[in-house]
N, C-alpha and C. Protein backbone atom coordinates (compact mmCIF):
# COMPACT_ATOMS: atom_id res chain seq x y z
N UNK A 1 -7.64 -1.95 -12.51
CA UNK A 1 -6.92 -2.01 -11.25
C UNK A 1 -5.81 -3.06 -11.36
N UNK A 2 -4.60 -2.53 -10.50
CA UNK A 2 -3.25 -3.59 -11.18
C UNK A 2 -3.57 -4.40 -9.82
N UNK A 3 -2.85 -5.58 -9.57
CA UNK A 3 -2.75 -6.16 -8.34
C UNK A 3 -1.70 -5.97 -7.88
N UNK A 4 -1.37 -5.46 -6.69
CA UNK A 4 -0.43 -5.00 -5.70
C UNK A 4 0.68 -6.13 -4.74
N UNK A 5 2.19 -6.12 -4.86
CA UNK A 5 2.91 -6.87 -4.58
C UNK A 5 3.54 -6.18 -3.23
N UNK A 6 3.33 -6.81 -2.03
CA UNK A 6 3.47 -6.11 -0.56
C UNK A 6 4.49 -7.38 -0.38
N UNK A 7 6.09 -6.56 0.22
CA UNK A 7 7.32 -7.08 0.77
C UNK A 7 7.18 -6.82 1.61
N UNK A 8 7.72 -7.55 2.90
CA UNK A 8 8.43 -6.79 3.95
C UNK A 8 9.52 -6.53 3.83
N UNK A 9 10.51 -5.87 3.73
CA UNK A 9 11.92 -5.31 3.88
C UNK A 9 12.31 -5.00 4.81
N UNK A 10 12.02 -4.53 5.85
CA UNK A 10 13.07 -4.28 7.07
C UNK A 10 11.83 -4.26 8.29
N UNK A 11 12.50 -4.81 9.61
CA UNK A 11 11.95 -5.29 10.42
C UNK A 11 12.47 -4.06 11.55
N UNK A 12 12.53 -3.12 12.51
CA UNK A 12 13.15 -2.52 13.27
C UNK A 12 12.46 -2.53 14.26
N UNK A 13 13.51 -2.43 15.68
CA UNK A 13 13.35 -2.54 16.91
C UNK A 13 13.48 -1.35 17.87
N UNK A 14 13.08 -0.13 18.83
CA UNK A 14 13.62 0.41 19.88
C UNK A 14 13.53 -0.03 21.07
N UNK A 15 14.76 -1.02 21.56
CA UNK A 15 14.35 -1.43 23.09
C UNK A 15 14.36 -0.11 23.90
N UNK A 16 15.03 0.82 23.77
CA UNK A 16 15.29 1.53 24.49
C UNK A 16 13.63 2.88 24.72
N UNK A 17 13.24 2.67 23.60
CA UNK A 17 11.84 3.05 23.88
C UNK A 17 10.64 2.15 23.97
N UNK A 18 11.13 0.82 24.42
CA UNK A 18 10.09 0.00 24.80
C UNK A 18 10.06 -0.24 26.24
N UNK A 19 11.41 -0.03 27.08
CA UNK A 19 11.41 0.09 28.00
C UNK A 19 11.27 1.23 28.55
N UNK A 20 11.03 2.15 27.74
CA UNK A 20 10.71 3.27 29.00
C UNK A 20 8.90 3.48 28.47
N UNK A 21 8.24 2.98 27.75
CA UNK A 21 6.97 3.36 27.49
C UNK A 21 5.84 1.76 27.36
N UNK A 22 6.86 0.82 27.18
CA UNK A 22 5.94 -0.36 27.31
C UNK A 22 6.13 -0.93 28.52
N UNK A 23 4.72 -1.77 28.86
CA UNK A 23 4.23 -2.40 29.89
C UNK A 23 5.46 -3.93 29.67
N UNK A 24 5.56 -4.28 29.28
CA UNK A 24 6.45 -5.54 29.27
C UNK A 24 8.21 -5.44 29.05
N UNK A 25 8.28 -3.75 28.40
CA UNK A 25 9.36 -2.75 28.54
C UNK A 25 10.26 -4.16 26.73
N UNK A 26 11.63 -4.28 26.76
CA UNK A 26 11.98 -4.88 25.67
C UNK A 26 11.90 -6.01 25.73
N UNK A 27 11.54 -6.98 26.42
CA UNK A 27 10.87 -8.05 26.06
C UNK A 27 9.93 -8.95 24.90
N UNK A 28 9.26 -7.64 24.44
CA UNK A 28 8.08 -7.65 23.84
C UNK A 28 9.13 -8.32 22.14
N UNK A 29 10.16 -7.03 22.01
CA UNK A 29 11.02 -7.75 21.07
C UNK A 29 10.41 -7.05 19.59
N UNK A 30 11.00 -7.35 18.31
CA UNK A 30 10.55 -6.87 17.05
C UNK A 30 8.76 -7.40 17.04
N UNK A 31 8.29 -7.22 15.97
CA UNK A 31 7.02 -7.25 15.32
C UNK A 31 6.89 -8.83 15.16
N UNK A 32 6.45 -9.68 16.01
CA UNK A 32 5.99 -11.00 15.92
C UNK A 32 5.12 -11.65 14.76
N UNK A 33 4.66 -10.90 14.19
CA UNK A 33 3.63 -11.31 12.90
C UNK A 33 4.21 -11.60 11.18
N UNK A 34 4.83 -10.40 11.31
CA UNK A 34 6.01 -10.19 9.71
C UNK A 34 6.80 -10.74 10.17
N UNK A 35 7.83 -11.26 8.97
CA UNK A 35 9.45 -11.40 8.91
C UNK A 35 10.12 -10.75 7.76
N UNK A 36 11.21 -10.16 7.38
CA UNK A 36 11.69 -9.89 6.52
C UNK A 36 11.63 -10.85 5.51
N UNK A 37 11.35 -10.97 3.88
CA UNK A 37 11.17 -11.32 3.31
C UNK A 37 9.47 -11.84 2.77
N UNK A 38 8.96 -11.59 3.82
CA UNK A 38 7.30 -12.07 3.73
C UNK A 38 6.80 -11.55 2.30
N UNK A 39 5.67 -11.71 1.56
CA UNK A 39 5.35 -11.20 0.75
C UNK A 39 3.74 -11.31 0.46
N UNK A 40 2.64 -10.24 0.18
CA UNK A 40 1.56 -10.35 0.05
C UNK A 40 0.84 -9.95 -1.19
N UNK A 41 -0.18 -10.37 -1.90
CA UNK A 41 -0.71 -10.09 -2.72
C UNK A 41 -1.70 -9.18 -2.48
N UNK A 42 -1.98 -8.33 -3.10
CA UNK A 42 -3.42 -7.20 -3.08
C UNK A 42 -3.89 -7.47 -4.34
N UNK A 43 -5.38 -8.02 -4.16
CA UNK A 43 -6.19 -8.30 -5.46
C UNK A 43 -7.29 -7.34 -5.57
N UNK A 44 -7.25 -6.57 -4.81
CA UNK A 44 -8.60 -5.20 -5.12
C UNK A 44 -9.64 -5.07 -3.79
N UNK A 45 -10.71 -4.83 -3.89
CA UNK A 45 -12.03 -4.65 -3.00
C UNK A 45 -11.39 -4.43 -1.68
N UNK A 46 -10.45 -3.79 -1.56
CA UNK A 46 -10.23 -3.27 -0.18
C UNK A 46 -9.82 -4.55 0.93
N UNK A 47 -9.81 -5.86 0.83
CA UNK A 47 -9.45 -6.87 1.12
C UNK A 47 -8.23 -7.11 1.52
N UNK A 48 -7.82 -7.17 2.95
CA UNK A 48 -6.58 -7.58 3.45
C UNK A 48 -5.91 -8.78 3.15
N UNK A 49 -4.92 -8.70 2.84
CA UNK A 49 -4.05 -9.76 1.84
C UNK A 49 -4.18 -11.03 3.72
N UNK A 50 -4.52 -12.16 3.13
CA UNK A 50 -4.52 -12.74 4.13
C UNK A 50 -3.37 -13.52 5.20
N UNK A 51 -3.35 -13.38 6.54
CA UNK A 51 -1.80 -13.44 7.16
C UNK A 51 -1.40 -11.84 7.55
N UNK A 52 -1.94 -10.72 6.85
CA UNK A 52 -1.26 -9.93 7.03
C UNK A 52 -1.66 -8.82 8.43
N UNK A 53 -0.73 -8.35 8.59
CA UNK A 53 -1.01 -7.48 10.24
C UNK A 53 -2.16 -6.40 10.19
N UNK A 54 -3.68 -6.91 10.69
CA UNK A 54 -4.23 -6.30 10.42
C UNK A 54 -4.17 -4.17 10.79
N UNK A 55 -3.10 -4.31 11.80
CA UNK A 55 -2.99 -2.72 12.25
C UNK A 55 -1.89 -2.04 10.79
N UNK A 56 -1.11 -2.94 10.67
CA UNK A 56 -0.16 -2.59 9.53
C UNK A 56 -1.03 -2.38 8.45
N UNK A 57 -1.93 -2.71 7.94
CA UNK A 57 -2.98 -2.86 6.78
C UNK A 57 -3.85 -1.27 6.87
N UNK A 58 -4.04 -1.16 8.12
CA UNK A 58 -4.85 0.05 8.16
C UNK A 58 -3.89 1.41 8.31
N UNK A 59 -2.09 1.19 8.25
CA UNK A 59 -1.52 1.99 8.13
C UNK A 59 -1.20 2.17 6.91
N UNK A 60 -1.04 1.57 6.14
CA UNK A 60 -0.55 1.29 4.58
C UNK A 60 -1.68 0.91 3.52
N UNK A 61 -2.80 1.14 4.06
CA UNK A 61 -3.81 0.62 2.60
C UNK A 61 -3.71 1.85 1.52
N UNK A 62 -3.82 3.04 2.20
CA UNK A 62 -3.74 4.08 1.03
C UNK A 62 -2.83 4.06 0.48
N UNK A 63 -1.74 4.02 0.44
CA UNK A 63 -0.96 3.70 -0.18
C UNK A 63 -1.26 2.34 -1.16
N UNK A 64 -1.47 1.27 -0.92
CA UNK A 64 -1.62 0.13 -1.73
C UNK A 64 -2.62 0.29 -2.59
N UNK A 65 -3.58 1.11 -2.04
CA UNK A 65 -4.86 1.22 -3.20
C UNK A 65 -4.16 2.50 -4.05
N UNK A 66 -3.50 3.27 -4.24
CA UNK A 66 -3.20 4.46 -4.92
C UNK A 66 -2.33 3.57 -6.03
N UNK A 67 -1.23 2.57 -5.60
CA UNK A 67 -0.68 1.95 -6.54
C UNK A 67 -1.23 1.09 -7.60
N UNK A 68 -2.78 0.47 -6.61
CA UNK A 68 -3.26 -0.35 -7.70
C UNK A 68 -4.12 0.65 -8.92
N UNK A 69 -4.19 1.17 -8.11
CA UNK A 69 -5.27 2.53 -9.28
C UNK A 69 -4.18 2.98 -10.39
N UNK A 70 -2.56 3.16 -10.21
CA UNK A 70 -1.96 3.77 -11.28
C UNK A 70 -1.11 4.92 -10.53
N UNK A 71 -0.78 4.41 -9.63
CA UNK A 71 -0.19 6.23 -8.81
C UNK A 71 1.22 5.74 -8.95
N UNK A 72 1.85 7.09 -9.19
CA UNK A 72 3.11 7.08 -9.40
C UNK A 72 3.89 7.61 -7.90
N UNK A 73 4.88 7.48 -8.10
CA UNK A 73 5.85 8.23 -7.01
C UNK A 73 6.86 8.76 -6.88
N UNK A 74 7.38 8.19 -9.23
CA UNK A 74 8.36 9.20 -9.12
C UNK A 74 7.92 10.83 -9.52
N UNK A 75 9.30 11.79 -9.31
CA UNK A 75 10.75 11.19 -9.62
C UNK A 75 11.37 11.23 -8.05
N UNK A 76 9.93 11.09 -6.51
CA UNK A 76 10.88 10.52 -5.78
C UNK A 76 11.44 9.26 -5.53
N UNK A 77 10.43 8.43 -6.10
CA UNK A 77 11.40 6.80 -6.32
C UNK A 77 11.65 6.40 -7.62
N UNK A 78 12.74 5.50 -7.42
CA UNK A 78 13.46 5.11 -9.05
C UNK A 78 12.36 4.01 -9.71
N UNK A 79 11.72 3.79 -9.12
CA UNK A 79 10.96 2.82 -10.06
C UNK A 79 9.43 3.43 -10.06
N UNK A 80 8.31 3.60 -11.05
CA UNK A 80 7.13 3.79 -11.51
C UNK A 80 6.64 2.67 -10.91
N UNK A 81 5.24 3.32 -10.28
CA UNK A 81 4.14 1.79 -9.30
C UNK A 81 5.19 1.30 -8.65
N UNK A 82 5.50 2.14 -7.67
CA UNK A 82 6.64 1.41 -6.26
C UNK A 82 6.80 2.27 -5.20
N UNK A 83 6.35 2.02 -4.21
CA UNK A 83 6.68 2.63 -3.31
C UNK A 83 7.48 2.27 -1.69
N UNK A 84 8.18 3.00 -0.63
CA UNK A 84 8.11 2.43 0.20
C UNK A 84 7.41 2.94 1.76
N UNK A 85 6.57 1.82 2.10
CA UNK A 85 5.95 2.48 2.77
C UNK A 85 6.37 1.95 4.48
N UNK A 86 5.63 2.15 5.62
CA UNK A 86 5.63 1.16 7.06
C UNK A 86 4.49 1.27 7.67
N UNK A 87 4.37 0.74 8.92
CA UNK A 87 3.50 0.44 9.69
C UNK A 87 3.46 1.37 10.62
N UNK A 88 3.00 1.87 11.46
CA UNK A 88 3.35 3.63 12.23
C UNK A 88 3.60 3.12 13.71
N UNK A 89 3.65 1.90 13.82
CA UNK A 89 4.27 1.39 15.29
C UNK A 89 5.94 2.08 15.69
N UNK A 90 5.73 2.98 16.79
CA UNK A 90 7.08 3.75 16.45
C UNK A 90 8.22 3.07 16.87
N UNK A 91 7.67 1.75 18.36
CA UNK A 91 8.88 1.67 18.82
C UNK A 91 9.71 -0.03 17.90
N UNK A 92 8.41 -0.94 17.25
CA UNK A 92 8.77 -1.87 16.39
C UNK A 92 8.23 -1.47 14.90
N UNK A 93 8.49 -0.75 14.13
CA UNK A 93 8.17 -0.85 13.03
C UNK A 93 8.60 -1.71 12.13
N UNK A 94 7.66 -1.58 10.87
CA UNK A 94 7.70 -3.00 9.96
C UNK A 94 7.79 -1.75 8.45
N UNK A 95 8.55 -2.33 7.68
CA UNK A 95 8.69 -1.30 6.42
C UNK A 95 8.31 -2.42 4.94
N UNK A 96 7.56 -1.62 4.27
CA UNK A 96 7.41 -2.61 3.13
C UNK A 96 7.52 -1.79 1.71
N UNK A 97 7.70 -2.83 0.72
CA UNK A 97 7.98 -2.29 -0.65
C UNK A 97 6.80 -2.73 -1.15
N UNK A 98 5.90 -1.92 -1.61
CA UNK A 98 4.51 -1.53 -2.47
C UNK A 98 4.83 -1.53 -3.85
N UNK A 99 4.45 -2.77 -4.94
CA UNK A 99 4.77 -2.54 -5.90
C UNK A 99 3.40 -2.87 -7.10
N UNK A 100 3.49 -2.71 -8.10
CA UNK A 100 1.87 -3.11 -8.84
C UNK A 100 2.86 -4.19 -9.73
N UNK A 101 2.04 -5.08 -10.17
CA UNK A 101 2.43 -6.31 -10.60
C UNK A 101 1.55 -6.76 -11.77
C-alpha cells in the first residue's frame, strides 16, 4: 500500500444557492475547515488524515484508498496515482488532488 498525498486545490462558493436553500442563506461563506493549499497524509487502515473534514473524508475515501492500492486514472489524467477529486457539498465545495507518494 503506497501512502496517499491529499491537497486542497480549490475552495468554491455559491452564495446565490446558499441563500435561497440555507438557513443562515450566504453568510455561512466558503468551507471553514480547509484552505487552499492544506495538505494531508493517508497512511493506510482506513484512518482519517488528522485535521481533516470529517464529511469530506467520507466523500473522497474511495478514491484515496483506490490510489493507495495502485489505481490508475489515466489516460484520463496526465499523471499515473493522481487524481482529482471533491467533497459533494454542492453549494461550498472543497476540491483536492489525490496523489500516492
Amino acid at each position: 500500500m503506497k501512502k496517499v498525498k491529499i491537497t486542497v486545490i480549490r475552495k468554491d462558493f455559491h452564495p446565490d444557492l446558499a441563500e435561497e436553500y440555507l438557513s443562515d442563506g450566504a453568510e455561512v461563506g466558503a468551507c471553514p475547515l480547509l484552505n487552499v493549499g492544506d495538505t494531508f497524509l493517508f497512511e493506510g487502515n482506513a484512518k482519517m488524515p488528522e485535521g481533516f473534514c470529517p464529511w469530506a473524508w467520507i466523500d473522497i475515501y474511495g478514491s484515496v484508498n483506490a490510489v493507495s492500492q495502485g489505481a490508475t486514472y489515466t489516460p484520463w489524467n496526465r499523471r499515473d496515482g493522481q487524481t482529482i477529486v471533491c467533497c459533494t457539498d454542492g453549494i461550498r465545495p472543497v476540491t483536492f488532488c489525490v496523489e500516492a507518494v
